[in-house]
Protein backbone atom coordinates (compact mmCIF):
# COMPACT_ATOMS: atom_id res chain seq x y z
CA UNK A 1 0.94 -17.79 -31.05
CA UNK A 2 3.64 -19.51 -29.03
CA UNK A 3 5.79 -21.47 -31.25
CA UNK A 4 5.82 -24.89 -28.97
CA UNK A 5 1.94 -24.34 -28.87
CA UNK A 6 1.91 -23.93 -32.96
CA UNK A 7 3.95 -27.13 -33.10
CA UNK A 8 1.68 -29.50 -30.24
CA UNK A 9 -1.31 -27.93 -32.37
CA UNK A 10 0.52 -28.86 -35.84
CA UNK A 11 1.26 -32.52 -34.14
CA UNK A 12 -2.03 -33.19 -33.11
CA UNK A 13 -3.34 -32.28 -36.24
CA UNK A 14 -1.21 -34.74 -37.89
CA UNK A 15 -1.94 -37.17 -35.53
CA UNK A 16 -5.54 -36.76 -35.51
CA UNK A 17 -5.31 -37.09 -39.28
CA UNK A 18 -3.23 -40.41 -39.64
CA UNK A 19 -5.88 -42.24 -37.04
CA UNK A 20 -8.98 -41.39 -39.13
CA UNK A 21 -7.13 -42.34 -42.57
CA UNK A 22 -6.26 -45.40 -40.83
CA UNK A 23 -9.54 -45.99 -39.25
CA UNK A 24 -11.60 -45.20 -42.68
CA UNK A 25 -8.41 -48.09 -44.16
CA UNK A 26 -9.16 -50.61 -41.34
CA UNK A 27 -12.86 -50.32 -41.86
CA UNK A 28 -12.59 -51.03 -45.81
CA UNK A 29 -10.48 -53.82 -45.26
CA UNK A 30 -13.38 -55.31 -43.53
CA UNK A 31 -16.37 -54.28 -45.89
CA UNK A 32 -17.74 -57.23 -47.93
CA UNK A 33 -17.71 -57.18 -51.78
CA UNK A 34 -21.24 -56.61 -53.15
CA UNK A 35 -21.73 -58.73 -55.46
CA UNK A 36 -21.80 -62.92 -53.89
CA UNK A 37 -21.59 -64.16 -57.43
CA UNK A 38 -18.17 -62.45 -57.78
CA UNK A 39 -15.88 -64.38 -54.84
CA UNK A 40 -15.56 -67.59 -57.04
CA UNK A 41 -15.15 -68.57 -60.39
CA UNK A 42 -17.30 -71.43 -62.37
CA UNK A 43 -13.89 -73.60 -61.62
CA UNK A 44 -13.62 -73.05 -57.94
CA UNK A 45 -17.68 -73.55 -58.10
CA UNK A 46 -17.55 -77.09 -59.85
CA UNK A 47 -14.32 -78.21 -57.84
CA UNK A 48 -16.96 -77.95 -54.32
CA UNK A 49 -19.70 -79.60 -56.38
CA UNK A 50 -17.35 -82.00 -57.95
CA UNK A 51 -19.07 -81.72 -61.03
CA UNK A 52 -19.88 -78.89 -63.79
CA UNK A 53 -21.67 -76.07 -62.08
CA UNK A 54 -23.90 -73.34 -64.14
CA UNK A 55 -22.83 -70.08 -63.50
CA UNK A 56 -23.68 -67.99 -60.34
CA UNK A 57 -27.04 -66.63 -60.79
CA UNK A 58 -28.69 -63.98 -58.02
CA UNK A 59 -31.52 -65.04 -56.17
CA UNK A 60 -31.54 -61.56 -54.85
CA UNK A 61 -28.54 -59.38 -55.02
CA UNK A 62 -27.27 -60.30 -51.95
CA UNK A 63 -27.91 -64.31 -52.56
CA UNK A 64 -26.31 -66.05 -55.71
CA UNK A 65 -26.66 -69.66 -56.28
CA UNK A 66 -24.77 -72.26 -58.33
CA UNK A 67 -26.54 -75.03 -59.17
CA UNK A 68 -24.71 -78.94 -60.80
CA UNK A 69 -27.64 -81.24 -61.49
CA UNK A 70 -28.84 -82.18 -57.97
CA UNK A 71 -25.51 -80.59 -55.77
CA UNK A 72 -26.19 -76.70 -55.02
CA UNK A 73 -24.06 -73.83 -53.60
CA UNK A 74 -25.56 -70.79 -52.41
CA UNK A 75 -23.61 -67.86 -51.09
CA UNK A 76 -24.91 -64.49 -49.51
CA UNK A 77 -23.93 -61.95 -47.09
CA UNK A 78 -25.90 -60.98 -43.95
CA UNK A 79 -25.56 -57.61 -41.72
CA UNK A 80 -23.17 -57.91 -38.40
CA UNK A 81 -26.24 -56.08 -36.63
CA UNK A 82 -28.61 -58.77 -38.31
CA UNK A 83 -26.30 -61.77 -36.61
CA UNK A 84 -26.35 -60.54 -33.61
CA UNK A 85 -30.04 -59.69 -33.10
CA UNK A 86 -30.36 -63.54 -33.94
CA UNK A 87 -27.64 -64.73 -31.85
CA UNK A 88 -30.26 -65.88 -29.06
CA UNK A 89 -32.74 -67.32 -31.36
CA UNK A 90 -29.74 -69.75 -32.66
CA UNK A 91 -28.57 -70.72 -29.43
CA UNK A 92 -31.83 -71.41 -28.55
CA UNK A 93 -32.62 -74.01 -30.74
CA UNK A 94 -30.93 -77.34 -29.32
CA UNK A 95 -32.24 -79.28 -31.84
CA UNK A 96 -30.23 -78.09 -34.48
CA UNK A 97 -25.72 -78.89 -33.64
CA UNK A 98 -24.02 -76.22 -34.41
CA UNK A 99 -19.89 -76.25 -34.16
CA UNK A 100 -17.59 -73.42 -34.12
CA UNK A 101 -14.89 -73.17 -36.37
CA UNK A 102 -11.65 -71.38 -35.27
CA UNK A 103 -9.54 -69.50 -37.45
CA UNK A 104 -12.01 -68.12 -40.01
CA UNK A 105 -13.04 -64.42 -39.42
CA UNK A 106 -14.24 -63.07 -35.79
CA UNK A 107 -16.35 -65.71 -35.61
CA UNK A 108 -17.65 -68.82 -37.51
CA UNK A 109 -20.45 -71.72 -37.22
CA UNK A 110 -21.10 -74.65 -38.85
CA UNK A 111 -24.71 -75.85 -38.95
CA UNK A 112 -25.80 -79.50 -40.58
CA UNK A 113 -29.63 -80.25 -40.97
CA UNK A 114 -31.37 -83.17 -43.12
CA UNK A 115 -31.54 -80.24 -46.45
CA UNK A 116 -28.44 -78.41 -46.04
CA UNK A 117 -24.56 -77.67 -44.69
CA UNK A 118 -24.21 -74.07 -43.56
CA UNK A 119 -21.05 -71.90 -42.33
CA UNK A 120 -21.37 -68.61 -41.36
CA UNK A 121 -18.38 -66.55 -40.90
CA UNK A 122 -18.80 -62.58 -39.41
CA UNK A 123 -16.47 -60.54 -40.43
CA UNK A 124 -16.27 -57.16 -39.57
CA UNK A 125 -19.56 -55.09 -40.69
CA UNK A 126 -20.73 -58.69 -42.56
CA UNK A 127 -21.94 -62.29 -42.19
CA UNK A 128 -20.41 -64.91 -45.02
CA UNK A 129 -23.23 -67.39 -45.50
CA UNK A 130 -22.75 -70.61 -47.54
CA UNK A 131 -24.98 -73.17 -47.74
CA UNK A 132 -23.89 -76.49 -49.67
CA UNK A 133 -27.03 -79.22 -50.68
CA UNK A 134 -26.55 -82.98 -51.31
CA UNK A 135 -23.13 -84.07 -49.49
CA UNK A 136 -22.81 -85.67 -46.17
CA UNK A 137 -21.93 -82.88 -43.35
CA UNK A 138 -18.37 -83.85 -42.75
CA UNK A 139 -17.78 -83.31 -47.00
CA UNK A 140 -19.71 -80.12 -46.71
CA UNK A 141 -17.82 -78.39 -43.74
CA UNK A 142 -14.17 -79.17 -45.47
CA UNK A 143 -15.58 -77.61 -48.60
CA UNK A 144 -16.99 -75.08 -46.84
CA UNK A 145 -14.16 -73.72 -45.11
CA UNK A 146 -12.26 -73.86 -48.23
CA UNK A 147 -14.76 -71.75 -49.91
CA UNK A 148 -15.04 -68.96 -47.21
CA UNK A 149 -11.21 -68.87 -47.06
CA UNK A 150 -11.71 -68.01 -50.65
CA UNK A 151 -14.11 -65.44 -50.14
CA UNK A 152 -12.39 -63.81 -46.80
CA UNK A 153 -9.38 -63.12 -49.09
CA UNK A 154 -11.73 -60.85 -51.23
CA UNK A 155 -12.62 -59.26 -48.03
């Protein structure tokens, strides 16, 4: 074999290497954790509820909930496809405000109805869903944000 030809082979094989190590690296950085009762602790839990929570127990294992005698926080992860096919069917409901919020993931919304406070934040391959119960919407987006800042960090 030519020995410029052995080298451009040797190159691109290098090459070709590095970009799917760091294509495999940049799509782990971006993978949820598993587990939504691991991204806080029982302090970081009762600080948002401003009282004692009980500890994070699944609902299903992608749901956990923390619940302080009448405040609740419930945190769970949704599929990037799964956001998307909904997209249309969020939009489409005027009834219901929904505000983005800049500077958390690709993309976050906050969502305030009569029962609950809700940001979503997509991230990569996965949705961040929190849901706060019994505080006024403008309480419940600060602590909100705070939280999912929180639980980014982990991903």
């Amino acid at each position: 074999m030519n020995p410029t030809l052995a080298s451009l082979t040797g190159l691109l094989r290098v090459t070709f290497t590095v970009m799917l190590l760091a294509s495999s690296q940049i799509t782990a950085a971006f993978e949820a954790p598993t587990d939504p009762c691991s991204l806080f602790t029982i302090e970081q839990v009762s600080s948002a509820l401003e009282m004692k929570a009980a500890p994070g127990k699944h609902v299903v294992p992608t749901l956990c909930e923390w619940d302080a005698g009448g405040k609740k926080l419930t945190v769970g992860f949704l599929s990037a496809s799964a956001w998307e096919q909904t997209k249309a069917l969020r939009q489409s409901m005027k009834s219901i405000a929904r505000t983005p919020v800049s500077g958390l993931g690709e993309e976050a919304v906050f969502t305030a109805t009569p029962v609950t406070n809700t940001l979503q934040v997509k991230k990569g391959g996965a949705v961040l869903d929190i849901h706060l119960y019994g505080f006024a919407p403008d309480q419940a987006k600060a602590k909100e944000i705070a939280l999912a800042q929180l639980a980014l960090a982990k991903f």
